[in-house]
C-alpha atoms as a PDB file:
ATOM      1  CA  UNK A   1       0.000   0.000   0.000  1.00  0.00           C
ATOM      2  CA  UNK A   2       2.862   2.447   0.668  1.00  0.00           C
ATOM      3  CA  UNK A   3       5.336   3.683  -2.196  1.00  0.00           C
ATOM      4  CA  UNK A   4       8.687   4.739  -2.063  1.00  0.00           C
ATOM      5  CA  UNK A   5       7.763   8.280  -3.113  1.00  0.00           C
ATOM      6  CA  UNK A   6       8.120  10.940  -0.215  1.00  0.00           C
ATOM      7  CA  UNK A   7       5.245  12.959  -1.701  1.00  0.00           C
ATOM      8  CA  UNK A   8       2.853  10.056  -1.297  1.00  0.00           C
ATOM      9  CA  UNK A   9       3.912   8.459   1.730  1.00  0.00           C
ATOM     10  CA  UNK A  10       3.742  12.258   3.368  1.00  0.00           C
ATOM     11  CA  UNK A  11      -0.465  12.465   1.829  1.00  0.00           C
ATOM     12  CA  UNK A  12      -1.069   9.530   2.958  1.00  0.00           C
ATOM     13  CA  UNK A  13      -0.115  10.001   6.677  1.00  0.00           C
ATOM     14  CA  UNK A  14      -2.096  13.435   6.567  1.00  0.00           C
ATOM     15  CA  UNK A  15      -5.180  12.595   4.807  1.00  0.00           C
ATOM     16  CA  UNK A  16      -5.134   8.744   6.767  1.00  0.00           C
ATOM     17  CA  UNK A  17      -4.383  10.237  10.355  1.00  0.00           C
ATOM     18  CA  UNK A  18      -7.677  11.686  11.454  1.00  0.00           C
ATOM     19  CA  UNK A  19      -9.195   7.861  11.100  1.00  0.00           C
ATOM     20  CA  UNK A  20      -5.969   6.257  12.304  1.00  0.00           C
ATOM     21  CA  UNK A  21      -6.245   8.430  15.705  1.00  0.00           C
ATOM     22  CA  UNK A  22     -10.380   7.372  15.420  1.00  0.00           C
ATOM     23  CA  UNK A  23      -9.394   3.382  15.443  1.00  0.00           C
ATOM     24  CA  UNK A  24      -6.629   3.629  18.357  1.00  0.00           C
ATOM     25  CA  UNK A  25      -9.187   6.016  20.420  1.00  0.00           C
ATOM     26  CA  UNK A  26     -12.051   5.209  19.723  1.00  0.00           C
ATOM     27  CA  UNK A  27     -14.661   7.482  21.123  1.00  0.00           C
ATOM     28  CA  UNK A  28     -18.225   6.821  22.280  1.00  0.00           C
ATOM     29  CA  UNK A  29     -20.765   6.179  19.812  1.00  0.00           C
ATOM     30  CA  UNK A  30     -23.779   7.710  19.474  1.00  0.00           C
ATOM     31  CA  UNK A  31     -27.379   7.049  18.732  1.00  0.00           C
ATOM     32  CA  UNK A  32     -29.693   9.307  16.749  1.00  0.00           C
ATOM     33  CA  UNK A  33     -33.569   9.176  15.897  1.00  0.00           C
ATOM     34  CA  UNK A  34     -34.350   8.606  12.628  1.00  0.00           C
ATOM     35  CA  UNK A  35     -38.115   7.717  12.148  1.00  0.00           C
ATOM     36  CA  UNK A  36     -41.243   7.855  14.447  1.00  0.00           C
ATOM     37  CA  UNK A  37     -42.799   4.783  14.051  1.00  0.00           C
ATOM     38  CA  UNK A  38     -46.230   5.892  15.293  1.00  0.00           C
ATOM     39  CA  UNK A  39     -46.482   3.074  17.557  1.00  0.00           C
ATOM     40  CA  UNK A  40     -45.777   1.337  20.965  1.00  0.00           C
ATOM     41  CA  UNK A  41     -43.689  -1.206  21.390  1.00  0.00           C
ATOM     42  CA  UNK A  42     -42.884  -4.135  19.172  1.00  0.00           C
ATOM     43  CA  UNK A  43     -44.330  -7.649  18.481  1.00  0.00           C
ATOM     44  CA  UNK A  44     -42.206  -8.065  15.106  1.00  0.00           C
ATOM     45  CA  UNK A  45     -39.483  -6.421  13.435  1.00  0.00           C
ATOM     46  CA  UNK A  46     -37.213  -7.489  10.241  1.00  0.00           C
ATOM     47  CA  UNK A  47     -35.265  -5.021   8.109  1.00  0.00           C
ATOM     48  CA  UNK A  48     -33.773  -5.326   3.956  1.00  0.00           C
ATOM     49  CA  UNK A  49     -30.603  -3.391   3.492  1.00  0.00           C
ATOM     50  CA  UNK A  50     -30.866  -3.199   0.409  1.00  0.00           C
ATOM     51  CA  UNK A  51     -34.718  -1.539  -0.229  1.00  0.00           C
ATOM     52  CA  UNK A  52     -34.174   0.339   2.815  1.00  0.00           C
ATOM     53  CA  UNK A  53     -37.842  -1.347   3.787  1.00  0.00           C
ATOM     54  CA  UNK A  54     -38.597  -2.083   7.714  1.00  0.00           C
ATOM     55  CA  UNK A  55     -41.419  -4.131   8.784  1.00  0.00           C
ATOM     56  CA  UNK A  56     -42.764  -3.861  12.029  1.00  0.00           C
ATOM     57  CA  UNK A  57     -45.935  -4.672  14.504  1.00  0.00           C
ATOM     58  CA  UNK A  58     -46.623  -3.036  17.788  1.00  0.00           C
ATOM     59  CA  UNK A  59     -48.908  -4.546  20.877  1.00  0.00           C
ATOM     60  CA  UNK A  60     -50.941  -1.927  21.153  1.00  0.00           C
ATOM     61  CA  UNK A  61     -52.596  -2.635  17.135  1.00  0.00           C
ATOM     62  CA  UNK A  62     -51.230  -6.149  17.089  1.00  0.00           C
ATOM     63  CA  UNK A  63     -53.175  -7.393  14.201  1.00  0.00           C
ATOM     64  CA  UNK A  64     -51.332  -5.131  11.499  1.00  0.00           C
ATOM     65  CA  UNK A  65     -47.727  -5.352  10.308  1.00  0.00           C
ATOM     66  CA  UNK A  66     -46.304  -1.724   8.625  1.00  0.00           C
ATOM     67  CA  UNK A  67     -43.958  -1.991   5.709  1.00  0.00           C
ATOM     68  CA  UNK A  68     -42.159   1.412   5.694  1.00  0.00           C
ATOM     69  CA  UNK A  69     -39.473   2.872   3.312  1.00  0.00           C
ATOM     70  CA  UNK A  70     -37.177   4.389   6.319  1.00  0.00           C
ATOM     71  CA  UNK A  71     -34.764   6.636   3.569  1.00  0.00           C
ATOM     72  CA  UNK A  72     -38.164   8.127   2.398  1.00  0.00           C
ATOM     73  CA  UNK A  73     -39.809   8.580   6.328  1.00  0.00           C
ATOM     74  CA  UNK A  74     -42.750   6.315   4.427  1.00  0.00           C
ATOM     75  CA  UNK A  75     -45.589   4.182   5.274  1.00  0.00           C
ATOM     76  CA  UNK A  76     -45.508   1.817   2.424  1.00  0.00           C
ATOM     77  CA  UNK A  77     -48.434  -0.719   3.307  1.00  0.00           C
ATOM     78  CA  UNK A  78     -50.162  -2.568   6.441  1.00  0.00           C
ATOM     79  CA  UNK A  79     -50.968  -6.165   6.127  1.00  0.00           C
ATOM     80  CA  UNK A  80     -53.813  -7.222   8.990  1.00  0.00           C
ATOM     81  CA  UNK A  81     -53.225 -10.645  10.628  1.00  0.00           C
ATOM     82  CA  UNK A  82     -55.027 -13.466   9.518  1.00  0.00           C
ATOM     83  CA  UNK A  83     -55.594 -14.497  12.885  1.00  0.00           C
ATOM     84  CA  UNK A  84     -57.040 -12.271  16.054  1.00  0.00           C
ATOM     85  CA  UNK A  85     -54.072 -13.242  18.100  1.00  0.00           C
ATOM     86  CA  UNK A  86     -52.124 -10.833  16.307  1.00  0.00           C
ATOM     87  CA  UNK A  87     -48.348 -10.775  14.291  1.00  0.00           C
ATOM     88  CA  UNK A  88     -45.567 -12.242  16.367  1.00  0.00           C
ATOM     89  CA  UNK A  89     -42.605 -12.807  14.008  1.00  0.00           C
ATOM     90  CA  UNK A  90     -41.195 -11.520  10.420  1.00  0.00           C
ATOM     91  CA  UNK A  91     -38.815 -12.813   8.520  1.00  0.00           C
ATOM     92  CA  UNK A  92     -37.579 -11.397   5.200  1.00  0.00           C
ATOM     93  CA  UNK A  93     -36.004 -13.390   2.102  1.00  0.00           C
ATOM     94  CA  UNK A  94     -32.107 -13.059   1.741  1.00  0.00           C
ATOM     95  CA  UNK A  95     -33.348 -11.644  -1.703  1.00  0.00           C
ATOM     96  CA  UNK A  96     -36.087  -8.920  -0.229  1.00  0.00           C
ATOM     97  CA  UNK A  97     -38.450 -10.070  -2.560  1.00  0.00           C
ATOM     98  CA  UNK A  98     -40.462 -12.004  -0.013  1.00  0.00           C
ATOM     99  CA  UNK A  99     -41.011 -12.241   3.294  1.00  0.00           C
ATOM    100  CA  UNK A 100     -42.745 -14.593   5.981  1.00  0.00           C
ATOM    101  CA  UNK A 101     -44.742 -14.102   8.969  1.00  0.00           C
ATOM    102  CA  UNK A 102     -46.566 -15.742  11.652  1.00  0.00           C
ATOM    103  CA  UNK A 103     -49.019 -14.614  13.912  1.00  0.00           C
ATOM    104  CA  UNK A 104     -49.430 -16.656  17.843  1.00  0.00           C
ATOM    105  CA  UNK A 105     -51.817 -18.774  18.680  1.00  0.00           C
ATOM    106  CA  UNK A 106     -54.592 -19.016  21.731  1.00  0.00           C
ATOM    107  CA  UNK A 107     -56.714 -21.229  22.996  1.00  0.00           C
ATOM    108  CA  UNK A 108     -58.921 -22.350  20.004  1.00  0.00           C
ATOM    109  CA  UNK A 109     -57.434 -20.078  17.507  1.00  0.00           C
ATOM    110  CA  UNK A 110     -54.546 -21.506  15.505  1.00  0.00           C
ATOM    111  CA  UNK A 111     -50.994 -19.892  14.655  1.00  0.00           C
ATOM    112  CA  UNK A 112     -50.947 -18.649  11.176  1.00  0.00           C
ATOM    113  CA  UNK A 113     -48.098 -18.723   8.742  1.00  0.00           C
ATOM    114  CA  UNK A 114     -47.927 -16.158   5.658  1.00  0.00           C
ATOM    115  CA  UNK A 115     -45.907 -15.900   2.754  1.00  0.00           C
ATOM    116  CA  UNK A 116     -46.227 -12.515   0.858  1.00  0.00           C
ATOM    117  CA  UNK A 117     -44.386 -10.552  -1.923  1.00  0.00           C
ATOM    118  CA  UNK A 118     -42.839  -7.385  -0.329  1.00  0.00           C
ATOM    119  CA  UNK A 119     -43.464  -5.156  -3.480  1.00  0.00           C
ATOM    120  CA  UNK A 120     -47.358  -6.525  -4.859  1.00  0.00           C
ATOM    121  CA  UNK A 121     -48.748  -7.295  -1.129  1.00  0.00           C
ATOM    122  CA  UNK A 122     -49.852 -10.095  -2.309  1.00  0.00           C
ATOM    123  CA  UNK A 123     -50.280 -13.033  -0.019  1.00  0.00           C
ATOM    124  CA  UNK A 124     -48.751 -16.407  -2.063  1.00  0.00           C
ATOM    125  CA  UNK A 125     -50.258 -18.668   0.433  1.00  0.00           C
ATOM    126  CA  UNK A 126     -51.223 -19.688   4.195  1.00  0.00           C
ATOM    127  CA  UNK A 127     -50.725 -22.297   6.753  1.00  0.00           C
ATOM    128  CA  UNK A 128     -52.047 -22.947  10.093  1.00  0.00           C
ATOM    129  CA  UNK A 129     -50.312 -24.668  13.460  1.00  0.00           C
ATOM    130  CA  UNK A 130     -51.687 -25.398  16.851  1.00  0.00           C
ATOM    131  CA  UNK A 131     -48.791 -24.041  18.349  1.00  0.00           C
ATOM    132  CA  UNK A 132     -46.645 -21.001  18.121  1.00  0.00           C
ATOM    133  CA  UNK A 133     -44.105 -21.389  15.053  1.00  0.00           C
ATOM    134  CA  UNK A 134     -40.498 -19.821  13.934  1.00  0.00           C
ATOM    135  CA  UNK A 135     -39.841 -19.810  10.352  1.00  0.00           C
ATOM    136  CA  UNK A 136     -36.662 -19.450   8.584  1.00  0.00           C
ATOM    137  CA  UNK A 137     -35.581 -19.062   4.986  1.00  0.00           C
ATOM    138  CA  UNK A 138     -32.794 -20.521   3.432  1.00  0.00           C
ATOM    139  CA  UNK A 139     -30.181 -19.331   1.511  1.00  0.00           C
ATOM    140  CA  UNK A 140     -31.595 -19.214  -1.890  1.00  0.00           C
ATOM    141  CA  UNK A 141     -34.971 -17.735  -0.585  1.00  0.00           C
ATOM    142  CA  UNK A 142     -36.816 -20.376  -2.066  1.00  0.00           C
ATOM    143  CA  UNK A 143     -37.438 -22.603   0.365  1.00  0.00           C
ATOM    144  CA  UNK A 144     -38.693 -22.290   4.412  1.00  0.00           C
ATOM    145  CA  UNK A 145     -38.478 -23.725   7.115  1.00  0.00           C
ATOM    146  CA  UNK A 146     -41.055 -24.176  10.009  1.00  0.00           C
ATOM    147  CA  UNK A 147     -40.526 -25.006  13.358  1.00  0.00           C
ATOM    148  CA  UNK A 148     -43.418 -25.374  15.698  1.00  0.00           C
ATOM    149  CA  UNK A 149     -42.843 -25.198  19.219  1.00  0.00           C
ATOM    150  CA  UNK A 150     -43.965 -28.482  19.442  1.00  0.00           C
ATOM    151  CA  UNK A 151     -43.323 -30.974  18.453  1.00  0.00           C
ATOM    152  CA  UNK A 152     -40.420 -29.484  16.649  1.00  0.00           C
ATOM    153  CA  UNK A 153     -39.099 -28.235  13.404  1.00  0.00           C
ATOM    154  CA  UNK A 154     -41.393 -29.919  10.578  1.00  0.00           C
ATOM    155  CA  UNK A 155     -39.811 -32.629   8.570  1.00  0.00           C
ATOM    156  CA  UNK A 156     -39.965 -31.143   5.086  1.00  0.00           C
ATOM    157  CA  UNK A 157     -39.622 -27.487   4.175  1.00  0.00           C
ATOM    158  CA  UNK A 158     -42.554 -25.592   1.663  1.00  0.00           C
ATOM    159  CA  UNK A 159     -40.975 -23.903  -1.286  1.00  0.00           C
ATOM    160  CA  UNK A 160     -42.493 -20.154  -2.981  1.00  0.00           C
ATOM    161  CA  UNK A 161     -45.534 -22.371  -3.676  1.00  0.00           C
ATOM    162  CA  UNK A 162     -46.415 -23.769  -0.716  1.00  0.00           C
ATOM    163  CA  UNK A 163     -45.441 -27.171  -1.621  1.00  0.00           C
ATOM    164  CA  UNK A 164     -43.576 -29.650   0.673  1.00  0.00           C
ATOM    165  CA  UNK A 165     -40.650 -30.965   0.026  1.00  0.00           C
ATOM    166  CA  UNK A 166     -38.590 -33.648   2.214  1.00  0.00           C
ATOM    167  CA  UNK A 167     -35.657 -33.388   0.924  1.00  0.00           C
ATOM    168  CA  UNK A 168     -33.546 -30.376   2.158  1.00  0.00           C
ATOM    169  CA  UNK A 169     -30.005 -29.296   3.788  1.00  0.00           C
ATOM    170  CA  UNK A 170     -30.483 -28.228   7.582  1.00  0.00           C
ATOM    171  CA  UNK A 171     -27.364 -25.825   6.882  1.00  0.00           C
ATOM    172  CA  UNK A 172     -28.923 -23.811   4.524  1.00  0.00           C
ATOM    173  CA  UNK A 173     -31.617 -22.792   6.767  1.00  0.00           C
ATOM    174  CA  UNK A 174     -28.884 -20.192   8.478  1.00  0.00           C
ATOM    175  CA  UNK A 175     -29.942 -18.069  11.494  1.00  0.00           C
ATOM    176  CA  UNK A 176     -27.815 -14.669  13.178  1.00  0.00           C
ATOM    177  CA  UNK A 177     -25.354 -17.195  14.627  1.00  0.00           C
ATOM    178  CA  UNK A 178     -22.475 -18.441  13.158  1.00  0.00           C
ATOM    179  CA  UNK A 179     -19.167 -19.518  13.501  1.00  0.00           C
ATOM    180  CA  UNK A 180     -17.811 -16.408  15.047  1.00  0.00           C
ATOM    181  CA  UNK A 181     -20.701 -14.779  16.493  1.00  0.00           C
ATOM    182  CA  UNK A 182     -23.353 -17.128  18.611  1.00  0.00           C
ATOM    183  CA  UNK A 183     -25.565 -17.082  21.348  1.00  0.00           C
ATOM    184  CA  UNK A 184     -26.309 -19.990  23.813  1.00  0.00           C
ATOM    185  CA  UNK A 185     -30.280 -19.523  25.705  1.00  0.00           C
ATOM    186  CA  UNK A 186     -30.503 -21.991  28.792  1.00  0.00           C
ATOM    187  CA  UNK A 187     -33.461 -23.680  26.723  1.00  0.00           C
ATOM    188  CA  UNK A 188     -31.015 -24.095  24.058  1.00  0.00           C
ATOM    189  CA  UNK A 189     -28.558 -25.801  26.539  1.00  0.00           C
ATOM    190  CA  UNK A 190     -24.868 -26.883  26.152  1.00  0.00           C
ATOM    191  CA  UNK A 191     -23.269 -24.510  28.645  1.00  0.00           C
ATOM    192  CA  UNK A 192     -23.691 -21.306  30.397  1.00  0.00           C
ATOM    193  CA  UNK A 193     -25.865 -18.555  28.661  1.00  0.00           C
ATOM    194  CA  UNK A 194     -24.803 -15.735  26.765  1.00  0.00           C
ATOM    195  CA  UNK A 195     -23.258 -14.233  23.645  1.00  0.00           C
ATOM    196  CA  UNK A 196     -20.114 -15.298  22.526  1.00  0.00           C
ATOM    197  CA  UNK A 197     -17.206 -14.227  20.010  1.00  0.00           C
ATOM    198  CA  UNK A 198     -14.293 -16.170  19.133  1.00  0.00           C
ATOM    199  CA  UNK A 199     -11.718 -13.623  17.683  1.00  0.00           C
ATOM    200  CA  UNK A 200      -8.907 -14.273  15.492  1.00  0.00           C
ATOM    201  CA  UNK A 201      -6.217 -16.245  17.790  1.00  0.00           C
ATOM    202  CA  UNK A 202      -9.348 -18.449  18.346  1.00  0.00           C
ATOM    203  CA  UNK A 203     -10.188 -17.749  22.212  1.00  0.00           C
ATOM    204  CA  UNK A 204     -13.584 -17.356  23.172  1.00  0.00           C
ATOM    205  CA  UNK A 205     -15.036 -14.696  24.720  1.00  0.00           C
ATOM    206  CA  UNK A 206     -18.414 -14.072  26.731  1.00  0.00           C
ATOM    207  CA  UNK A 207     -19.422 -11.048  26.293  1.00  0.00           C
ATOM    208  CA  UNK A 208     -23.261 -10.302  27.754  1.00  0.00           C
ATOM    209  CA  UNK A 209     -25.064 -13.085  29.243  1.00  0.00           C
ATOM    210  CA  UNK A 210     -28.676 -11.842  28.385  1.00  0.00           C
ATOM    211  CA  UNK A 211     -28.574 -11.105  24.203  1.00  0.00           C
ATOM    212  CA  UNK A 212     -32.337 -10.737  23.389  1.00  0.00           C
ATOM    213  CA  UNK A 213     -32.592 -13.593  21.161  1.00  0.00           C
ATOM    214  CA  UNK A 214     -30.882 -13.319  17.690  1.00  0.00           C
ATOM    215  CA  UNK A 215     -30.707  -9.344  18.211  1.00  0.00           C
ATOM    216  CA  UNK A 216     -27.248  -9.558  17.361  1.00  0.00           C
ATOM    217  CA  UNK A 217     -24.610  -9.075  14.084  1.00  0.00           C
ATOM    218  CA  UNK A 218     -21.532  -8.547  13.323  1.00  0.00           C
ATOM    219  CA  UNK A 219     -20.514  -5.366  10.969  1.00  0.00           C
ATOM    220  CA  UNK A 220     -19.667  -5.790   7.376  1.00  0.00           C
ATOM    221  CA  UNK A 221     -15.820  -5.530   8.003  1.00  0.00           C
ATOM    222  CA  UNK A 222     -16.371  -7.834  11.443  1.00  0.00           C
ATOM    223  CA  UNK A 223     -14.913  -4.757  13.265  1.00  0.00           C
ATOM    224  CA  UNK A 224     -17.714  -4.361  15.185  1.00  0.00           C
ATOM    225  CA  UNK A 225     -20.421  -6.371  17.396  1.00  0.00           C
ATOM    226  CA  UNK A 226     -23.818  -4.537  18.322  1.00  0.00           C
ATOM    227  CA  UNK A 227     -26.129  -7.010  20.528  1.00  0.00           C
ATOM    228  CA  UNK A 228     -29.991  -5.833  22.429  1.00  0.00           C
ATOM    229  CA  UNK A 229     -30.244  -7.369  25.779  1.00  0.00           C
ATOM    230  CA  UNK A 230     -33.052  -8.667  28.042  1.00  0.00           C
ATOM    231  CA  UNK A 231     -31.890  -6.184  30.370  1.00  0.00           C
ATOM    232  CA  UNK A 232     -33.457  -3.493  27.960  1.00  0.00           C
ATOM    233  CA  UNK A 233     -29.743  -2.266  26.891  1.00  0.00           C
ATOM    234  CA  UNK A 234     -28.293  -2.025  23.746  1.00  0.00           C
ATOM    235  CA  UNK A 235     -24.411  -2.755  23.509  1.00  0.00           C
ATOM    236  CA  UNK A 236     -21.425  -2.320  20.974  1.00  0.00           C
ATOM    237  CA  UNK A 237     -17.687  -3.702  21.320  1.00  0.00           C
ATOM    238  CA  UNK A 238     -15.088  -3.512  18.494  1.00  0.00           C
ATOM    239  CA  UNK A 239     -13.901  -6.608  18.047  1.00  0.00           C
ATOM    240  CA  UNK A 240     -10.070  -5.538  17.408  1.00  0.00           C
ATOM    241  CA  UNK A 241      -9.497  -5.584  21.771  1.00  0.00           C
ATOM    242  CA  UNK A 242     -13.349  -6.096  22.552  1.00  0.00           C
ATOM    243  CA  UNK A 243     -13.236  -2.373  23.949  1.00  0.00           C
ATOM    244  CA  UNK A 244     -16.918  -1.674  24.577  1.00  0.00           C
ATOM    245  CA  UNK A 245     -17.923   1.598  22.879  1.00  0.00           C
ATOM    246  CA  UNK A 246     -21.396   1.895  23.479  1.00  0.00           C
ATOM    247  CA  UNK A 247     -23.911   0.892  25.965  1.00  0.00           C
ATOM    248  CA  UNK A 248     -26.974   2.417  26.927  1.00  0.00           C
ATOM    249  CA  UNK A 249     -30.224   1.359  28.566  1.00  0.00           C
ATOM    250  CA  UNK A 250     -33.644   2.244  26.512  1.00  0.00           C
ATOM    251  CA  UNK A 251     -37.042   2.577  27.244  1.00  0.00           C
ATOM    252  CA  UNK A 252     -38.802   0.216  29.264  1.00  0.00           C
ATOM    253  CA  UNK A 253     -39.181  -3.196  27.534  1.00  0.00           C
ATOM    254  CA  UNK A 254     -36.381  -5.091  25.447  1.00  0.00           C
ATOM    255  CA  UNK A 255     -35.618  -3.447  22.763  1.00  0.00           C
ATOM    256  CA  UNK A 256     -34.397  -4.440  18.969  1.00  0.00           C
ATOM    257  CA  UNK A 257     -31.352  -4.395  17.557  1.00  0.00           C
ATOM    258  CA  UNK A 258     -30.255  -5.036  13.525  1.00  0.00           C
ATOM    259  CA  UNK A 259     -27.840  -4.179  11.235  1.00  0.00           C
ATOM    260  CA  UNK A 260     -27.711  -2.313   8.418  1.00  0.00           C
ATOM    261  CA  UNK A 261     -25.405  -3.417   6.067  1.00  0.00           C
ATOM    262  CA  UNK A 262     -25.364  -0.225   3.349  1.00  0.00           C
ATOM    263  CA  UNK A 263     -25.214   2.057   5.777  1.00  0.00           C
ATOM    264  CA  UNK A 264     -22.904   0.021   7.884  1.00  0.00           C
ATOM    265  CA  UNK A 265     -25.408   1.222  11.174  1.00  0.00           C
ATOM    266  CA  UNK A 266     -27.089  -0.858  13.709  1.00  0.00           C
ATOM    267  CA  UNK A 267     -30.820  -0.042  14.036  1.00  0.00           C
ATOM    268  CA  UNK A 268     -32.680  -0.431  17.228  1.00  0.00           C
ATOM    269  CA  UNK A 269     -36.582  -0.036  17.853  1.00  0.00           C
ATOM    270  CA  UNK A 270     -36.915   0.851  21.323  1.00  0.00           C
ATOM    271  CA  UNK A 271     -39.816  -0.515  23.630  1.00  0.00           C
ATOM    272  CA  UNK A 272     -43.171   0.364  24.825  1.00  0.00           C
ATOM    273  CA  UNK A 273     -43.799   3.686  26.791  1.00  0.00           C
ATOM    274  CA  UNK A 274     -44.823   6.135  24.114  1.00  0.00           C
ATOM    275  CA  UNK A 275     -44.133   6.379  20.157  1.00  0.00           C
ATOM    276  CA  UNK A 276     -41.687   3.820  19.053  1.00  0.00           C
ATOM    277  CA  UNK A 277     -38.451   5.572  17.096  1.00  0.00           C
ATOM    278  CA  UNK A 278     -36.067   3.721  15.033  1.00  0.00           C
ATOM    279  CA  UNK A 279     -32.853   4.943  15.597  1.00  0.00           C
ATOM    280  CA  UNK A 280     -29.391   4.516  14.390  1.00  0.00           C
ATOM    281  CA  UNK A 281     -25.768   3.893  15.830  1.00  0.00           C
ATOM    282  CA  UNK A 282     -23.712   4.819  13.154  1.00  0.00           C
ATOM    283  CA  UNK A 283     -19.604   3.042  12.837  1.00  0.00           C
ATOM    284  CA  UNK A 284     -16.657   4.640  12.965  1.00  0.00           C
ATOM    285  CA  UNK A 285     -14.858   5.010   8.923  1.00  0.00           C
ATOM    286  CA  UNK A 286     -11.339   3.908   9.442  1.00  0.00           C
ATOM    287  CA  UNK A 287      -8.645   3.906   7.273  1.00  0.00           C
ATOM    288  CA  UNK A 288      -8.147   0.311   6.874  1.00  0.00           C
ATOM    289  CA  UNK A 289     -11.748   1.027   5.213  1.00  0.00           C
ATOM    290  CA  UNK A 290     -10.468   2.691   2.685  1.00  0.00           C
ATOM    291  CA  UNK A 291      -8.139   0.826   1.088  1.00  0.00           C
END
């Protein structure tokens, strides 16, 4: 990266030094507003990158889930639950074209799954469970996944169609975890809870044990981990020395926490005690970053 010209080598220190001095001292980060929800709380929330399109249900109007365009401040559609029990998860295809949901069940009133094409509104087809379900796309975003609570995850998965098919990869079905970033639940056993990182000499570290579910990613350039907690606190490390550089407690229920790959920002709904905001905690640019 460095020449053997003076000239350059003395431009590159100036113009690289402001974000050099940024990575070794890394200062606080902050966390703006960037769009009132017009809601309270949250029963679902998913988020494209790449449209810029949020979807998101609130307890207080539980049977409708609000597609909005975030860049444009816009409320893009509202689907209404199939059921009465209301919208309790949302996930969206690694593609953005589509994206599932399912709403709980009661007592005589069966969970629902949807599939539905983020740009027509059309719904492709529905399913119904006793119990409460999870659903996961794979890959490809042509084929799901559906787990009931019990007895377990179904042995087939339904492609764009609806149709069943038994012959599938458990792999490609991949959730927030991975191989560097996971999180252990005591339901899900095999040691103590928490989230944990294994960095780059291959040591694991613990570092919160109460992530809110998968709330969790790693940035882009896997400089950074940004995690939601039970304990209605939102958290950021850099994963260079695991220095924690942000970590503030929000509202008054657990709140969400995704990230935004494009604008390289984690996004976090906050919880119920007035109008929900989505707001941003945007990274540090370092000079490594622009190579």
């Amino acid at each position: 990266m460095l020449s053997k010209a003076p000239a350059f080598v003395a431009s590159f220190f100036i113009v690289s030094m402001p974000f050099l001095l940024a990575s070794d001292n890394p200062k606080p980060l902050a966390m703006v507003e960037v769009l009132d929800l017009k809601g309270d709380g949250v029963n679902a929330f998913a988020f494209y990158s790449v449209s810029r399109q949020l979807f998101i249900s609130h307890p207080t109007a539980n049977t409708d889930l609000n597609q909005w365009d975030i860049d444009k401040k816009a409320l893009l559609h509202t689907y209404r639950s199939p059921s009465p029990a209301g919208w309790c998860e949302v996930q969206i295809s690694h593609d953005g074209k589509f994206f599932v949901a399912s709403t709980s069940s009661a007592m005589n009133v069966a969970a629902k799954v949807v599939l539905i094409d983020t740009s027509t509104h059309q719904t492709l087809f529905t399913l119904a469970y006793k119990y409460p379900v999870s659903v996961t796309f794979d890959v490809t975003g042509k084929f799901l996944w559906v787990a009931p609570s019990w007895p377990g995850p179904d042995p087939f998965v339904y492609d764009l169609e609806g149709k069943k098919h038994r012959e599938f990869k458990a792999r490609d079905f991949v959730g927030a975890g991975s191989e560097q970033l996971w999180d252990v639940s005591e339901r899900k056993g095999g040691g103590r809870p928490g989230l944990f990182f294994k960095d780059s000499k291959g040591e694991v570290h613990r570092l919160d044990p109460e992530p809110l579910n998968s709330n969790y990613a790693l940035s882009k350039n896997g400089k950074y981990i940004g995690t939601s907690t039970w304990g209605q606190r939102v958290r950021v490390w850099r994963t260079s020395d695991l220095k924690e550089v942000f970590n503030e407690k929000i509202g008054t229920h657990p709140v969400f926490t995704l990230y935004d790959s494009i604008n390289d920002q984690f996004l976090v709904v906050d919880g119920v005690g007035g109008n929900t905001q989505l707001r941003a905690i945007s990274l540090p640019v370092e000079a490594s970053d622009h190579k």
